[in-house]
Protein backbone atom coordinates (compact mmCIF):
# COMPACT_ATOMS: atom_id res chain seq x y z
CA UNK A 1 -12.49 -9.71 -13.29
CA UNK A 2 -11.88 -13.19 -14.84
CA UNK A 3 -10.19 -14.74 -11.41
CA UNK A 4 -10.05 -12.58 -8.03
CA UNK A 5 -6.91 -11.32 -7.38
CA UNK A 6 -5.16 -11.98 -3.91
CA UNK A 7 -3.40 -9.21 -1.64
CA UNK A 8 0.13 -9.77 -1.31
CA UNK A 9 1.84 -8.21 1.95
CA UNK A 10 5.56 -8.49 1.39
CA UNK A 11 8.21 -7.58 4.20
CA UNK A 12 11.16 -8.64 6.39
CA UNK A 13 11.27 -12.00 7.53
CA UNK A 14 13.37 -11.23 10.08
CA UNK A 15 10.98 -8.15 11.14
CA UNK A 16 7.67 -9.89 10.58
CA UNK A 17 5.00 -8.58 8.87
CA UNK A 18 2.17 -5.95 9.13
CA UNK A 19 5.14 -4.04 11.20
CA UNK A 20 3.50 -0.39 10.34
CA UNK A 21 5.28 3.03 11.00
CA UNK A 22 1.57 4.19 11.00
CA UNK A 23 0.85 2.20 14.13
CA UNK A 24 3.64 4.57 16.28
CA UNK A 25 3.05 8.15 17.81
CA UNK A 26 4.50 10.78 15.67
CA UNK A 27 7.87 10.44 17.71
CA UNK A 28 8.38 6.75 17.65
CA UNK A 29 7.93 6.50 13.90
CA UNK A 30 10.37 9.18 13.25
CA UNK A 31 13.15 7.35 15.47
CA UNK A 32 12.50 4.03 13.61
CA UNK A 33 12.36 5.81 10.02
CA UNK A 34 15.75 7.43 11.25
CA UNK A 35 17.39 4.22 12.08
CA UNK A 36 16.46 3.02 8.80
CA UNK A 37 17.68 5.31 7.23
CA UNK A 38 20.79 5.24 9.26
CA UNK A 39 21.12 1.92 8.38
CA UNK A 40 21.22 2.32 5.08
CA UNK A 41 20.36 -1.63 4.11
CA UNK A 42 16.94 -1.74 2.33
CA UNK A 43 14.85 0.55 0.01
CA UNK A 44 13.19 2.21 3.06
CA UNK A 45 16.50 3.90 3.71
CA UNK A 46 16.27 6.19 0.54
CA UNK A 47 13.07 7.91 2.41
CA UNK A 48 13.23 11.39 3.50
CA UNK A 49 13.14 12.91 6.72
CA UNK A 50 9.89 14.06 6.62
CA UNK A 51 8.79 10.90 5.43
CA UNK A 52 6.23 10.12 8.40
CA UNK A 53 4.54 13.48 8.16
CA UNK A 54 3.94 13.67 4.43
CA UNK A 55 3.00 9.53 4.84
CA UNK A 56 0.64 10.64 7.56
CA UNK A 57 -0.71 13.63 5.52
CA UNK A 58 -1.50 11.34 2.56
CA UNK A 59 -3.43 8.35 4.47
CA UNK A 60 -5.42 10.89 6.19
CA UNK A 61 -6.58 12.32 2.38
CA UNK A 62 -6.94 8.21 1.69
CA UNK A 63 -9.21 7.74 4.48
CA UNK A 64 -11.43 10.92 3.76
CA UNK A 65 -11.86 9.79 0.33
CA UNK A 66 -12.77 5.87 1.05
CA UNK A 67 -15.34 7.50 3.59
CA UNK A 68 -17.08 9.69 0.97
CA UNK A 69 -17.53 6.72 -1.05
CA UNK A 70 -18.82 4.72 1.70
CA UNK A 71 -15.79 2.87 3.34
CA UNK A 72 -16.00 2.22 7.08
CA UNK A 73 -12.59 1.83 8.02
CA UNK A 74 -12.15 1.29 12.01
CA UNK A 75 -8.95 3.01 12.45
CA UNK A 76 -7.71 5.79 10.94
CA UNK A 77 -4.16 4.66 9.57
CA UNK A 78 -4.01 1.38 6.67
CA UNK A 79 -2.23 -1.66 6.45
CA UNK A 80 -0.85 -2.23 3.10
CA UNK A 81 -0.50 -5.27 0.79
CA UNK A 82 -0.51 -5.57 -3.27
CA UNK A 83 -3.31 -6.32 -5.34
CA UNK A 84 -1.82 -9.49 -6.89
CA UNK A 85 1.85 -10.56 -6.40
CA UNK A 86 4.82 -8.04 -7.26
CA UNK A 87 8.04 -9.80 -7.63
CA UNK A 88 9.70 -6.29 -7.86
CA UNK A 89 8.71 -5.63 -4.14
CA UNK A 90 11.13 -8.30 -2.90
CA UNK A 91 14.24 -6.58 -3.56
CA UNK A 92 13.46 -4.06 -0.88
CA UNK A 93 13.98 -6.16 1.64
CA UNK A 94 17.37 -7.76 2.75
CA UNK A 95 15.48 -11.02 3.38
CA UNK A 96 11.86 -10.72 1.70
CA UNK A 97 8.89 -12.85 2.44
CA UNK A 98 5.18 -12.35 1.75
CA UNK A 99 1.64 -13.21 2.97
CA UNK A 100 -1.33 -13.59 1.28
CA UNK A 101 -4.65 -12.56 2.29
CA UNK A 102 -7.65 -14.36 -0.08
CA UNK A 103 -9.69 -11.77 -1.69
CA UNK A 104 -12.49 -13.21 0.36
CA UNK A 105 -10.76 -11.85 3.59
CA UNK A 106 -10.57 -8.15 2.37
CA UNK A 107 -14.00 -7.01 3.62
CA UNK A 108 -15.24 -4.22 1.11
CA UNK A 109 -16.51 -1.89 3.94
CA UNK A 110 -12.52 -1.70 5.23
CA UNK A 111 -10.68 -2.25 1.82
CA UNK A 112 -9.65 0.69 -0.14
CA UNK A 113 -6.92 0.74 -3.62
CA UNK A 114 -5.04 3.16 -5.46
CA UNK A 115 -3.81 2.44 -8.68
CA UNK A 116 0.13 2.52 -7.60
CA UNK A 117 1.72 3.39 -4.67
CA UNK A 118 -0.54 5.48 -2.06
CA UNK A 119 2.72 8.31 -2.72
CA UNK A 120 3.21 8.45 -6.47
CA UNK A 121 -0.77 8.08 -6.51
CA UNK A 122 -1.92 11.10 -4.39
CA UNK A 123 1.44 13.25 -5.22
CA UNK A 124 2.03 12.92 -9.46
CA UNK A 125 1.17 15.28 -11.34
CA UNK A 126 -0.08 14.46 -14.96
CA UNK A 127 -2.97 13.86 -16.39
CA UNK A 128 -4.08 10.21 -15.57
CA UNK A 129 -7.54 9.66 -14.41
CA UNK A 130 -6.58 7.69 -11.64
CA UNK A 131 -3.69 10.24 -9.64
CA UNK A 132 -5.38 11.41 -6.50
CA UNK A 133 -7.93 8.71 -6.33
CA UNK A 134 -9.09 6.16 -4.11
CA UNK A 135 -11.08 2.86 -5.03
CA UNK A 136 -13.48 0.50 -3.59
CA UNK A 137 -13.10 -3.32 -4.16
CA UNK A 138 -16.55 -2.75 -6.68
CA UNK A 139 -14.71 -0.27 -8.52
CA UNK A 140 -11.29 -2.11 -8.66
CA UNK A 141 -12.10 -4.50 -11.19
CA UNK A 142 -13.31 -1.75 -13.69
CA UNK A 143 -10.07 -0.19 -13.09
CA UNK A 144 -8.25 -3.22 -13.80
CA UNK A 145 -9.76 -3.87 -17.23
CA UNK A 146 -9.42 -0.39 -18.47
CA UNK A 147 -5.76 -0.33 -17.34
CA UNK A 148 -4.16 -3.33 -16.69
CA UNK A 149 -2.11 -4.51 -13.68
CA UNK A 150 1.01 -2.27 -13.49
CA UNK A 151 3.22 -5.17 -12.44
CA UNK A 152 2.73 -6.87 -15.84
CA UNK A 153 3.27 -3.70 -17.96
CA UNK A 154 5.41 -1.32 -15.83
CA UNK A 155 7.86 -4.55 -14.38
CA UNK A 156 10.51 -2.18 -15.01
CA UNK A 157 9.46 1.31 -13.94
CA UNK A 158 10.28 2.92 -17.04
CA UNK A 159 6.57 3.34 -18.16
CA UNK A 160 5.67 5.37 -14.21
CA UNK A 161 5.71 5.34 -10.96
CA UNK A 162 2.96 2.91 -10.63
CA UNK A 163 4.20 -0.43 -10.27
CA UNK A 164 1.59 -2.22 -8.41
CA UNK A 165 -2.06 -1.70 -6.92
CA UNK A 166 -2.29 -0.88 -3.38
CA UNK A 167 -4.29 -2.54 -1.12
CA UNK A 168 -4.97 -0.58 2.33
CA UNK A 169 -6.63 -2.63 4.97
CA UNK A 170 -7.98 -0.10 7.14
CA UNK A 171 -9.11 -2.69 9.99
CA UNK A 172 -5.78 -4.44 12.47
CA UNK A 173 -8.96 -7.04 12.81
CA UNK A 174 -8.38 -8.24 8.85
CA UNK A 175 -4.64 -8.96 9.37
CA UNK A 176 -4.59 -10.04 13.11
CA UNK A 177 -4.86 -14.13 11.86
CA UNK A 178 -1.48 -13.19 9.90
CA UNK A 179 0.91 -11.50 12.13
């Protein structure tokens, strides 16, 4: 990769960041993810009920793959940020703001990708060679130059679901300094 690429974790400002449904017991999640939806304000609010358990479902086949190809991650649920800034990201939130973490503070033993959204990623069907994968930060770049960034040539959705690549910090320690 020409320049590194910096993870972008965008949420709202009135929240704070690194807030994670993840985090909760199976219970508290669902009552927050209810009163989103409830709510009705922001994109979170067009989830389904079983949101949590199919999220839940999907990180645990994330974390089995990052550990078969070496990842250490030291908890079992991810924090997640961009790979490079999405503008489109910010109109999910009411009042969006954003961190971002230096490539140089996403340790490779704790740092997984997909190539889009972990949901789209593990749950499309077609033929792509990235669906149902998980990357490490050596194989990121590779992907990058075979495919592009999907927020420069999906901006619009039209072209996928993939609009961004997903960066899932599977260490609280990594993000601590920015909560």
């Amino acid at each position: 990769m020409h320049k590194k690429l910096n993870g972008y974790h965008y949420f709202e400002k009135n929240v704070g960041p690194f807030r994670n449904l993840s985090s909760l017991s199976q219970r508290e999640a669902e009552a927050v993810s209810q009163q989103i939806r409830q709510e009705g304000r922001v994109f979170a609010a067009k989830r389904s009920s079983d949101y949590i358990t199919i999220r839940r479902r999907l990180e645990h086949m994330a974390y089995e793959k990052f550990i078969a190809k070496g990842g250490k991650p030291a908890q079992d649920y991810p924090h997640y940020l961009t790979l490079g800034v999405c503008p489109w990201l910010e109109s999910w939130y009411q009042e969006p703001d954003h961190i971002i973490v230096p490539w140089e503070e996403l340790p490779a033993e704790v740092v997984s990708f997909t190539y889009g959204d972990l949901f789209p990623t593990m749950r499309y069907e077609d033929d792509k060679s990235y669906r149902k994968q998980v990357y490490t930060k050596d194989e990121i770049d590779e992907l990058i130059q075979t495919y592009g960034l999907p927020q420069d040539w999906n901006r619009t959705g039209k072209q996928g679901p993939e609009r961004y690549i997903e960066v899932q910090v599977w260490d609280n320690e990594v993000i601590r300094a920015y909560r």
